[in-house]
N, C-alpha and C. Protein backbone atom coordinates (compact mmCIF):
# COMPACT_ATOMS: atom_id res chain seq x y z
N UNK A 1 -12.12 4.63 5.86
CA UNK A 1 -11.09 3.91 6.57
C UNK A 1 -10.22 4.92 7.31
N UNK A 2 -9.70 4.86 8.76
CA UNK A 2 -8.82 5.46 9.26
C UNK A 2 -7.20 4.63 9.64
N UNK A 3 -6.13 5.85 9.07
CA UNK A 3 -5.10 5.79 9.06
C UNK A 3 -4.42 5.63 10.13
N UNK A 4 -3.08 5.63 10.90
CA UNK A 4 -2.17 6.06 10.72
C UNK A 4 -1.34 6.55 10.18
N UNK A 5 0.04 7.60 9.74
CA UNK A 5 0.48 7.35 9.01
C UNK A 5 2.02 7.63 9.58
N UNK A 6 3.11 6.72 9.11
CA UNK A 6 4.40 7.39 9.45
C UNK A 6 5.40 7.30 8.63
N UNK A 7 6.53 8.41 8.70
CA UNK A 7 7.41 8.91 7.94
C UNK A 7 8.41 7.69 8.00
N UNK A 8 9.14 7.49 6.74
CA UNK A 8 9.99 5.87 7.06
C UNK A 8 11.21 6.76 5.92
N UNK A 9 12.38 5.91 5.69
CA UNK A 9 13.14 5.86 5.22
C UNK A 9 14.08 7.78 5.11
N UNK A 10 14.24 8.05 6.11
CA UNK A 10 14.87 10.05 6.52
C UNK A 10 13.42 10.98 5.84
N UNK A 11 12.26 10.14 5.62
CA UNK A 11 11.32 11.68 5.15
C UNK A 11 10.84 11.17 3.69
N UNK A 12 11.60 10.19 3.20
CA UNK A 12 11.52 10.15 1.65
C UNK A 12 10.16 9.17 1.36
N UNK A 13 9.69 8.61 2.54
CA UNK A 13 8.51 7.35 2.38
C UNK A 13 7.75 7.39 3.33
N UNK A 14 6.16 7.17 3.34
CA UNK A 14 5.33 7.26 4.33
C UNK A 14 4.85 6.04 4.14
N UNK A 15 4.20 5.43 5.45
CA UNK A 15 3.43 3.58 5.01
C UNK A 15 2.11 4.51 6.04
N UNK A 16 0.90 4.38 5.35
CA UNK A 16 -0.16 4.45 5.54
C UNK A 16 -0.62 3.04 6.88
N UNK A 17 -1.47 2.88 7.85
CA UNK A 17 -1.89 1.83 8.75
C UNK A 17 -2.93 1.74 8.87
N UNK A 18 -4.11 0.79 8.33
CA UNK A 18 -5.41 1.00 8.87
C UNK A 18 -5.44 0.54 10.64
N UNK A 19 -6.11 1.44 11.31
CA UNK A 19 -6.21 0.86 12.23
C UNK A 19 -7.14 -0.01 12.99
N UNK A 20 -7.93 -0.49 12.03
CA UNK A 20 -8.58 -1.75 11.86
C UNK A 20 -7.86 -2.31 11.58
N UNK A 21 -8.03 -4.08 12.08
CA UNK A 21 -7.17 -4.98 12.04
C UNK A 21 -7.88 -5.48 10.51
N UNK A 22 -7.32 -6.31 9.34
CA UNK A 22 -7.59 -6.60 8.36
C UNK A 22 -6.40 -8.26 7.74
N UNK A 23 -7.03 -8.55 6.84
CA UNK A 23 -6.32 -10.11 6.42
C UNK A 23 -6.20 -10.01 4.78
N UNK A 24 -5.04 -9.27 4.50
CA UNK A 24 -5.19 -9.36 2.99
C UNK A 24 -4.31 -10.39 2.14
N UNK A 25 -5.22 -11.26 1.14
CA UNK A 25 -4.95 -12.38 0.17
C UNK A 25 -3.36 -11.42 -0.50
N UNK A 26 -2.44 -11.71 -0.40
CA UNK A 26 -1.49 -11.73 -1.52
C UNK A 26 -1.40 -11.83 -2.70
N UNK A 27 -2.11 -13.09 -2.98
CA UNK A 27 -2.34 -13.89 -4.51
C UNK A 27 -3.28 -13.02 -4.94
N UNK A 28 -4.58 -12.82 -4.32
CA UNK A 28 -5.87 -12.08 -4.83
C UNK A 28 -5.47 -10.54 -5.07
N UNK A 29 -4.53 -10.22 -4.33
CA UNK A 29 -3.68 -8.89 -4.19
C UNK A 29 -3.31 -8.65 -5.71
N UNK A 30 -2.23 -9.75 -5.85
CA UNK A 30 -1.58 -9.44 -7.52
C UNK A 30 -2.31 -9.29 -8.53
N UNK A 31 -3.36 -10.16 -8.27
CA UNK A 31 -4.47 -10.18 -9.33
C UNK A 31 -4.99 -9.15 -9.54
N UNK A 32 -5.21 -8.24 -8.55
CA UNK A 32 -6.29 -7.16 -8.78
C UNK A 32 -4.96 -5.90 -9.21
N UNK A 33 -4.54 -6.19 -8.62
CA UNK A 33 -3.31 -5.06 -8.30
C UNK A 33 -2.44 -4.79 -9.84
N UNK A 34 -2.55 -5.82 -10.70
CA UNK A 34 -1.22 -6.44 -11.55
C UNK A 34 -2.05 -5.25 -12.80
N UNK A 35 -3.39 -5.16 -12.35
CA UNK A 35 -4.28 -4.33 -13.55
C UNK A 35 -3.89 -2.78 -13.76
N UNK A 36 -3.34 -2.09 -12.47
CA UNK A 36 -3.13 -0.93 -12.07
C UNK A 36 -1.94 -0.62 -12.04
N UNK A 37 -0.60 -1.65 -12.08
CA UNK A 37 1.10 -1.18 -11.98
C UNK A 37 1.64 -2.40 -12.26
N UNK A 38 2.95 -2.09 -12.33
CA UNK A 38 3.79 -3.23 -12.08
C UNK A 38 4.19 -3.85 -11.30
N UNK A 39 3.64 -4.80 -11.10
CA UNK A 39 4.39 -6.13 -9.92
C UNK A 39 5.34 -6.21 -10.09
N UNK A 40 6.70 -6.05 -8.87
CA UNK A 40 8.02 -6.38 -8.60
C UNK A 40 8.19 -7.60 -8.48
N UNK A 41 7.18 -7.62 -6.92
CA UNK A 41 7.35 -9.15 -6.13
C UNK A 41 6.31 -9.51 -5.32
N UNK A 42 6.08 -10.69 -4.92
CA UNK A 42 4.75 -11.09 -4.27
C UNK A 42 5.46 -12.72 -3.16
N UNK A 43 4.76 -12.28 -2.26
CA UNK A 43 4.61 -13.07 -1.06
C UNK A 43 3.83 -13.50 -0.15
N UNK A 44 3.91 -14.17 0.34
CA UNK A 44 2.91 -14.11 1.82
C UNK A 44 2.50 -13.01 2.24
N UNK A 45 3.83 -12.15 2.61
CA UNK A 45 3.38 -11.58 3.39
C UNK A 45 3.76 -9.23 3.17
N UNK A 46 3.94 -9.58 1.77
CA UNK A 46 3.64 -8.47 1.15
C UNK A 46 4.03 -8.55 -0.62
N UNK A 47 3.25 -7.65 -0.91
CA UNK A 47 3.36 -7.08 -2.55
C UNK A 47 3.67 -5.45 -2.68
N UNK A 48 5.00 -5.70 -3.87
CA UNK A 48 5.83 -4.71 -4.30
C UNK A 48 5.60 -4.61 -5.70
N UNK A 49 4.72 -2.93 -6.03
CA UNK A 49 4.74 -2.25 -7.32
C UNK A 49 5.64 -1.56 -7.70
N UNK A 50 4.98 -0.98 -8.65
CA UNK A 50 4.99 0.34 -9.17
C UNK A 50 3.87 1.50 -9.79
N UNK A 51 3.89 2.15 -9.56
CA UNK A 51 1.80 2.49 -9.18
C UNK A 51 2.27 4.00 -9.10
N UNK A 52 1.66 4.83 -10.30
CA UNK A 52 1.77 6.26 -9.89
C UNK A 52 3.23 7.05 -10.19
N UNK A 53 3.99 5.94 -10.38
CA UNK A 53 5.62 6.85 -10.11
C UNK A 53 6.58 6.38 -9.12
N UNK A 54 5.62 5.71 -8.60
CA UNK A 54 6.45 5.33 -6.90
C UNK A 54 6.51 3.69 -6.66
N UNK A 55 7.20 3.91 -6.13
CA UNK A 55 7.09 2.26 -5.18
C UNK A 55 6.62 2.04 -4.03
N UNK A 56 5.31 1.34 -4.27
CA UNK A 56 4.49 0.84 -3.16
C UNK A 56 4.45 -0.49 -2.91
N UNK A 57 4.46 -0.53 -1.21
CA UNK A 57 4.43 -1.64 -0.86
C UNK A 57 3.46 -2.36 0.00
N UNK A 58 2.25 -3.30 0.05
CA UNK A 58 1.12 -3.55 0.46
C UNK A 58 1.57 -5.03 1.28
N UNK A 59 1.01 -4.48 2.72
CA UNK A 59 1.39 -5.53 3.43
C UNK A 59 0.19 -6.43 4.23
N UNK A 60 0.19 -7.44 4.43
CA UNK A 60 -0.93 -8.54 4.36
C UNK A 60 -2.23 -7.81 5.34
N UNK A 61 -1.35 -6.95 7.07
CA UNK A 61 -2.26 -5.91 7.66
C UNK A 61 -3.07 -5.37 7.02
N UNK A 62 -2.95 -4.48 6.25
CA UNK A 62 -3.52 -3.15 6.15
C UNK A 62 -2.62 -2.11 6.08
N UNK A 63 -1.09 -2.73 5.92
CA UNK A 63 -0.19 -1.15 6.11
C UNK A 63 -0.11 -1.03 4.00
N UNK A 64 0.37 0.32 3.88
CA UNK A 64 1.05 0.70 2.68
C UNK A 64 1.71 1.42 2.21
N UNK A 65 3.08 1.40 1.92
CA UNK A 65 4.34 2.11 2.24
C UNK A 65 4.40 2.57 0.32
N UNK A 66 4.27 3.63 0.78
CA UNK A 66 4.73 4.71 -0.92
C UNK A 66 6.07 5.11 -0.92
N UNK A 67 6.76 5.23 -1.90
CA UNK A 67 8.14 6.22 -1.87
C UNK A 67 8.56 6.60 -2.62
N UNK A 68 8.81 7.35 -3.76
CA UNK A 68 8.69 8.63 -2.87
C UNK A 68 7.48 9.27 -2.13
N UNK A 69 7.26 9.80 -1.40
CA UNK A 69 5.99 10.64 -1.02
C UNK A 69 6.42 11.45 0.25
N UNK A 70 6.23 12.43 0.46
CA UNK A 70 6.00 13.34 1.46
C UNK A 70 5.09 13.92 2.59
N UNK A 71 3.63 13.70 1.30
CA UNK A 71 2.75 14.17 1.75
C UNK A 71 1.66 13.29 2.40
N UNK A 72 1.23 13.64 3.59
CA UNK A 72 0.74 12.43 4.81
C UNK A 72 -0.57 13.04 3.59
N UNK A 73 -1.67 13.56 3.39
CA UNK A 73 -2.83 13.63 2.71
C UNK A 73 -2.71 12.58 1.41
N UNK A 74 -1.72 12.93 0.73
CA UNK A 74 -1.79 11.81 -0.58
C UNK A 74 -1.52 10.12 0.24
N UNK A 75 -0.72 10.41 0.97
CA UNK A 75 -0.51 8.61 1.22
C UNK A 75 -1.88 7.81 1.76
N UNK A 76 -3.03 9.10 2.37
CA UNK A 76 -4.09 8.76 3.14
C UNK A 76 -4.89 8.08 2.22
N UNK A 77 -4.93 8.98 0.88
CA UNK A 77 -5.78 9.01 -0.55
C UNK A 77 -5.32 7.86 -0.86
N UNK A 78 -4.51 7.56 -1.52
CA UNK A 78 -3.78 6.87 -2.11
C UNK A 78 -3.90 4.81 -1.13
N UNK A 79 -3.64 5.12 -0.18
CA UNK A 79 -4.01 4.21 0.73
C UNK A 79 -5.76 3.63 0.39
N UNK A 80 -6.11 4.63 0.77
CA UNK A 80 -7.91 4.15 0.46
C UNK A 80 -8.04 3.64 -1.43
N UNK A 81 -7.35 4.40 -2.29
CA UNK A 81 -7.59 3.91 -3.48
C UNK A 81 -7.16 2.55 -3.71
N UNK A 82 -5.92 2.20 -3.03
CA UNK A 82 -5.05 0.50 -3.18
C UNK A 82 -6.15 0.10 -2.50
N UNK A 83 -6.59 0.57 -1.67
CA UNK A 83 -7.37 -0.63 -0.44
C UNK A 83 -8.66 -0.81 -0.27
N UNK A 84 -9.36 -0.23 -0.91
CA UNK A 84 -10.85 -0.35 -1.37
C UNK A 84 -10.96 -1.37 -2.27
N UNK A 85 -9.88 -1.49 -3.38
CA UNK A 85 -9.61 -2.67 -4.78
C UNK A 85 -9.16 -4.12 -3.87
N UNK A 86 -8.89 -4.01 -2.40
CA UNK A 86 -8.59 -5.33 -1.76
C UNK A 86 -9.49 -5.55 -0.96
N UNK A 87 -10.07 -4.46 -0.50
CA UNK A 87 -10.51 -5.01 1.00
C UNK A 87 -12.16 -5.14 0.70
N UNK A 88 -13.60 -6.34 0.67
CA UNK A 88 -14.40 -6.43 0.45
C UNK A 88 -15.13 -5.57 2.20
């Protein structure tokens, strides 16, 4: 899968972008997701963990926003690991 990736919140958060367009289930999201962290919150149109240390946030696109994180290589990784468990 190829990224985007950009720096959000002064440096402290990166959201990963596939740039393939994609349609991800929410509900099917928690389900799979609920196995690997803690679910905050769930919606239409995104789901909020806790996964790793951080707070990630998976949005119905294809985007996924980590924070803390710094490093554009881990958010890339990290991106493909959430999104391989969603995306058939």
């Amino acid at each position: 899968m190829r990224y985007s990736v950009t720096r959000l919140c002064g440096g402290k958060a990166l959201m990963a972008t596939l740039r393939e367009p994609v349609e991800i289930d929410m509900e099917n999201a928690a389900s799979v997701l609920s196995k690997e962290g803690e679910i905050k919150s769930v919606d239409d149109m995104m789901l909020v963990m806790t996964w790793k240390g951080m707070d990630v946030t998976v949005y119905t696109q294809g985007k996924v926003m980590f924070h803390p994180l710094d490093d554009r290589n881990e958010a890339i990784s990290y991106a493909n690991e959430i999104l391989s468990m969603l995306i058939n």
